[in-house]
N, C-alpha and C. Protein backbone atom coordinates (compact mmCIF):
# COMPACT_ATOMS: atom_id res chain seq x y z
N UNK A 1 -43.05 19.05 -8.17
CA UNK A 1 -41.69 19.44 -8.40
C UNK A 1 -41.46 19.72 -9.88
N UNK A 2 -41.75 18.89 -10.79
CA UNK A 2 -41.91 18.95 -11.86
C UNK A 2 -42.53 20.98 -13.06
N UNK A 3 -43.49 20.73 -12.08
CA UNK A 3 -44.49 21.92 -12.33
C UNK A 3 -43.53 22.92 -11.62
N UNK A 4 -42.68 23.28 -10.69
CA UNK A 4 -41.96 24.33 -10.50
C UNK A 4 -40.52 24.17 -11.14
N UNK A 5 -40.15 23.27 -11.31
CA UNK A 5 -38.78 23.11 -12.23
C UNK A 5 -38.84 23.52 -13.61
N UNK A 6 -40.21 22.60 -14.33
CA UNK A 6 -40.35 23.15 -15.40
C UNK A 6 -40.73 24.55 -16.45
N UNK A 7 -41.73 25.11 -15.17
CA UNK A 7 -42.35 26.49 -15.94
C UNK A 7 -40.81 27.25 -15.43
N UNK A 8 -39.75 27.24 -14.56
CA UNK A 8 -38.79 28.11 -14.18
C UNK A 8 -37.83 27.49 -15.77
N UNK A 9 -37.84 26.51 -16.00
CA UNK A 9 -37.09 26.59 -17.86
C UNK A 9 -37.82 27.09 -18.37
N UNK A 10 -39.21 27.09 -18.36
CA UNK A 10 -39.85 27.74 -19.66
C UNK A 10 -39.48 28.98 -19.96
N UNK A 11 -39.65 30.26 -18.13
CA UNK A 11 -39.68 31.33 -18.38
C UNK A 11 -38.35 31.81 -18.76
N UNK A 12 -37.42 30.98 -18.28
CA UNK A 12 -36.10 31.32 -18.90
C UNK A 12 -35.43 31.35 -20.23
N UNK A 13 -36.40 30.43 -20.78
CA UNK A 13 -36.31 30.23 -22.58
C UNK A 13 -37.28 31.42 -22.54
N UNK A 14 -38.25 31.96 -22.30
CA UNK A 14 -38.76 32.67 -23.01
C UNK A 14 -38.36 33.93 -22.80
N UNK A 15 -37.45 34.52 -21.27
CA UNK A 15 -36.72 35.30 -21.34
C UNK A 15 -35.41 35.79 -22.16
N UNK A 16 -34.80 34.67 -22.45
CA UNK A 16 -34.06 35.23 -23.28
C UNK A 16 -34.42 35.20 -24.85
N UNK A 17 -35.52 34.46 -25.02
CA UNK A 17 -35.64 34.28 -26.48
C UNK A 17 -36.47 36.18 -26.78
N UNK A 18 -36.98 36.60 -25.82
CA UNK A 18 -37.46 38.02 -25.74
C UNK A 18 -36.02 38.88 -26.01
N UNK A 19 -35.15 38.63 -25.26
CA UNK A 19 -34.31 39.54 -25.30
C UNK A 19 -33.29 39.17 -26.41
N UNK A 20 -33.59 38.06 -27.17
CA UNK A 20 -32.50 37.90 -27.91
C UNK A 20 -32.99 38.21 -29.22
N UNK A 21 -34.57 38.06 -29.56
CA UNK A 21 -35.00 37.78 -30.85
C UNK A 21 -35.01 39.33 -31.79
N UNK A 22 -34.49 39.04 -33.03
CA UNK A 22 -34.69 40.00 -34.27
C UNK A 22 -36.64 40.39 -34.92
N UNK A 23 -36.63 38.69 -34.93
CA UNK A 23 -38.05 38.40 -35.64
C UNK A 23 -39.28 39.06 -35.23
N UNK A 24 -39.59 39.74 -33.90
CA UNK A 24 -40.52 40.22 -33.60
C UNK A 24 -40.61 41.51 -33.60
N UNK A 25 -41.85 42.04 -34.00
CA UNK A 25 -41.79 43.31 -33.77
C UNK A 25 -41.93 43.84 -32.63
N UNK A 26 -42.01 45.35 -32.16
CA UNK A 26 -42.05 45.60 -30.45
C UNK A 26 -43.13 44.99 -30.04
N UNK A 27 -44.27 45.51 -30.53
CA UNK A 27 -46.00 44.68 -30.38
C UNK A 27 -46.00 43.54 -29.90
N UNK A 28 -45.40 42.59 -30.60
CA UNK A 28 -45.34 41.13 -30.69
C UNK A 28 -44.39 41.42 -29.35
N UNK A 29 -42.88 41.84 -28.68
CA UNK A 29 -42.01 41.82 -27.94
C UNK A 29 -42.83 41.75 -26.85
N UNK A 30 -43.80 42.74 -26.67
CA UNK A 30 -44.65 43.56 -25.58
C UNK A 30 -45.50 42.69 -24.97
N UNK A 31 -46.11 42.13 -26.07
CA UNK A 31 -47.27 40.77 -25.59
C UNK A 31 -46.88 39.86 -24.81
N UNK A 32 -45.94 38.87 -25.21
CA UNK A 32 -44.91 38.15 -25.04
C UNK A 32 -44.01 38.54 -23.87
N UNK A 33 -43.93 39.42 -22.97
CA UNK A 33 -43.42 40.10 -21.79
C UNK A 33 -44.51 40.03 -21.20
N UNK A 34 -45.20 40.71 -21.28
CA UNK A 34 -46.88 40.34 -20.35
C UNK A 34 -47.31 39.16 -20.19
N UNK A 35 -47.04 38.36 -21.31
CA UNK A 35 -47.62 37.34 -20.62
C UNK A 35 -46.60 36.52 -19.60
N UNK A 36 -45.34 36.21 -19.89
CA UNK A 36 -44.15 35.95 -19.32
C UNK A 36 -44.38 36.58 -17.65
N UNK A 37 -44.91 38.07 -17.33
CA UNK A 37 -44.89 38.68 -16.46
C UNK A 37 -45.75 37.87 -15.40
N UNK A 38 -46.95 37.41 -16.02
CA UNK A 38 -48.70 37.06 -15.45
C UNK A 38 -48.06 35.38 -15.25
N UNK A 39 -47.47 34.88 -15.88
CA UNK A 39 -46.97 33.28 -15.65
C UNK A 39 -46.07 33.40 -14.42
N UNK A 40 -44.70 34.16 -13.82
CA UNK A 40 -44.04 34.07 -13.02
C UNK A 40 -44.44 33.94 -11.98
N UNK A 41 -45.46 34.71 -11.57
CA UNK A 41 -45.79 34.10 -9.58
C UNK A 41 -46.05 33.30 -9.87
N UNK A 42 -46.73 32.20 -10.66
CA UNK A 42 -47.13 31.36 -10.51
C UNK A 42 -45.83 30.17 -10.06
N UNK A 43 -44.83 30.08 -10.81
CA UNK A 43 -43.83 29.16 -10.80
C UNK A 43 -43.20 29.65 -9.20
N UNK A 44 -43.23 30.91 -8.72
CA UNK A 44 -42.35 31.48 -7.12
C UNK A 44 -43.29 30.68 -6.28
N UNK A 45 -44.33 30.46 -6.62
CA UNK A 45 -45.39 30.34 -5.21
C UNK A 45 -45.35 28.37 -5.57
N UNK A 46 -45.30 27.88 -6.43
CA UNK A 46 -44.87 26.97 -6.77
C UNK A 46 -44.05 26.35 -5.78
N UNK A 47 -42.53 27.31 -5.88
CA UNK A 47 -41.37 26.58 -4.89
C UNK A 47 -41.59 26.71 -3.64
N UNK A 48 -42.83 27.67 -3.03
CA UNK A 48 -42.75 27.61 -1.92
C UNK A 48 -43.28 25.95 -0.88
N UNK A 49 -43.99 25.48 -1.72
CA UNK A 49 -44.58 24.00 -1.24
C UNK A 49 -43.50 23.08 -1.47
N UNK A 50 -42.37 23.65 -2.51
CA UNK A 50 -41.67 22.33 -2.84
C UNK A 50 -41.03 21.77 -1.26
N UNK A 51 -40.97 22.81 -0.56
CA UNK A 51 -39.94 22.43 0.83
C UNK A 51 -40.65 21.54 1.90
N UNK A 52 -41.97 21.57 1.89
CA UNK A 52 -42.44 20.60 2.54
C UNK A 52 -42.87 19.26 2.22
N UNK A 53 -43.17 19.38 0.69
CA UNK A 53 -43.46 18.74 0.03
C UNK A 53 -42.08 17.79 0.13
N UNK A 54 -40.91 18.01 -0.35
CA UNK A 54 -39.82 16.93 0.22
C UNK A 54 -39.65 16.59 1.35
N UNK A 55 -40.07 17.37 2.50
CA UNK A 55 -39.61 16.53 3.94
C UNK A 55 -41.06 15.41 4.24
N UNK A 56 -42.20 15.95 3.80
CA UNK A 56 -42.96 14.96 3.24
C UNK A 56 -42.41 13.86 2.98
N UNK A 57 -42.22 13.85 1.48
CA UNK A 57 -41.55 12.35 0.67
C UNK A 57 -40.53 11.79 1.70
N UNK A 58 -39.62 12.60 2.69
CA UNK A 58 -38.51 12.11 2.96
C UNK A 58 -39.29 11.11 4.20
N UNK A 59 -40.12 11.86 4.88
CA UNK A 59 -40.80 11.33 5.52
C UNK A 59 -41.54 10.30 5.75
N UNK A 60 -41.51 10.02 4.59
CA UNK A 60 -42.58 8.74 4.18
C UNK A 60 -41.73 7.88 3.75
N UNK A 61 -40.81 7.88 3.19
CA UNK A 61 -39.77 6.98 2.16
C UNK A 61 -39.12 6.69 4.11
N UNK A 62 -39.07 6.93 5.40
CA UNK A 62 -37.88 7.05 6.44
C UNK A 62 -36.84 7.27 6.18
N UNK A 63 -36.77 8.67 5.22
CA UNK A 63 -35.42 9.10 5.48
C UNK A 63 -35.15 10.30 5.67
N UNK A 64 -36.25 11.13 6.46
CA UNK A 64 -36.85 12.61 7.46
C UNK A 64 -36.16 11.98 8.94
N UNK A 65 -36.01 13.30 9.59
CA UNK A 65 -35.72 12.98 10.78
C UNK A 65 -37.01 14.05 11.68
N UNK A 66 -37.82 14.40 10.96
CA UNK A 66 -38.62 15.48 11.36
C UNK A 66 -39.71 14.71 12.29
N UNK A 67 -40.26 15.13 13.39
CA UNK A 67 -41.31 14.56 14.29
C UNK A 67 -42.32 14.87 13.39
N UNK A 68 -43.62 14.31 13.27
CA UNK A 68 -44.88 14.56 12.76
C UNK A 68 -45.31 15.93 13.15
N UNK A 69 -45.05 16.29 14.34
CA UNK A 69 -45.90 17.54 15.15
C UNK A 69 -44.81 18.60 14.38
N UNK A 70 -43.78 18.67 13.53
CA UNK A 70 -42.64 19.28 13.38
C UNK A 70 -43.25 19.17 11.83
N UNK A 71 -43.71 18.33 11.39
CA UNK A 71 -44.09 18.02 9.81
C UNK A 71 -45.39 19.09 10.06
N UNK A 72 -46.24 19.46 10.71
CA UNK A 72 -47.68 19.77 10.69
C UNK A 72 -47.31 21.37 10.42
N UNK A 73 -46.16 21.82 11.51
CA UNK A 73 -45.96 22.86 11.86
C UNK A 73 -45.51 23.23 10.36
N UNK A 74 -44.40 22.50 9.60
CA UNK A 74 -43.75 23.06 8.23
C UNK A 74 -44.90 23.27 7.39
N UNK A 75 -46.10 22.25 7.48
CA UNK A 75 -46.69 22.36 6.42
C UNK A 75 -47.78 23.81 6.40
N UNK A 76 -48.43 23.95 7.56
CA UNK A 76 -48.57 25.54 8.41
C UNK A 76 -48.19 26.56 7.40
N UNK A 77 -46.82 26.72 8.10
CA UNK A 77 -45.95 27.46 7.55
C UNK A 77 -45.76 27.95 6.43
N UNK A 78 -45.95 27.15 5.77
CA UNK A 78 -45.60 27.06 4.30
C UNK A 78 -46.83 27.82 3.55
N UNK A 79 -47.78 26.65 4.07
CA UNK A 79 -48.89 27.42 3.43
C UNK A 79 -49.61 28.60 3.58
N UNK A 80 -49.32 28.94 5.18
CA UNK A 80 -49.82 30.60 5.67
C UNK A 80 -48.46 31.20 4.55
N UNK A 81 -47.44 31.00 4.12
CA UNK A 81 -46.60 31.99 3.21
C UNK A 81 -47.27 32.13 1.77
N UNK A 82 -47.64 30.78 1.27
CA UNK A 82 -48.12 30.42 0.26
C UNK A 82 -49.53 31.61 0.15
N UNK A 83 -49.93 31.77 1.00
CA UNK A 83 -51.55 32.24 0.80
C UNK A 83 -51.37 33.76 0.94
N UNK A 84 -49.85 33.95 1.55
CA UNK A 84 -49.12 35.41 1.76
C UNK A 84 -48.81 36.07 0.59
N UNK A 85 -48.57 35.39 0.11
CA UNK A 85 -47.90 36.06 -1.35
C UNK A 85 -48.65 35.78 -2.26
């Protein structure tokens, strides 16, 4: 959770610090967008586990109402999307 919460602040500081900054030249702007570009799936494909990943925890902590055979199926799911994108 951590790892998708956090790189989604990063890219957002580094989005606007792109669009806001004087100090760089285009070169420097350009780099700095590419790489920003090559980091983002990473953080989308990220949130896609977060959803099972909590009915998980909820699951375990008893406070899921999900059947196990209903947990197998989300986790499936998730990950045939995960491997989709």
């Amino acid at each position: 959770m951590g790892y998708g919460l956090g790189s989604e602040l990063v890219i957002n500081a580094l989005t606007h610090n792109i669009a806001r900054t004087t100090s760089l030249l285009a070169d420097g702007r350009m780099r700095l967008w590419d790489f920003l570009l090559d980091v983002d799936p990473h953080v989308r494909n990220a949130t896609i586990i977060l959803v099972p990943l909590g009915f998980s925890l909820a699951a375990y902590l008893g406070l899921g109402s999900l059947a196990w055979v209903s947990m197998w199926a989300l986790w499936i799911v998730s990950t045939r999307w995960f491997w989709h994108v």
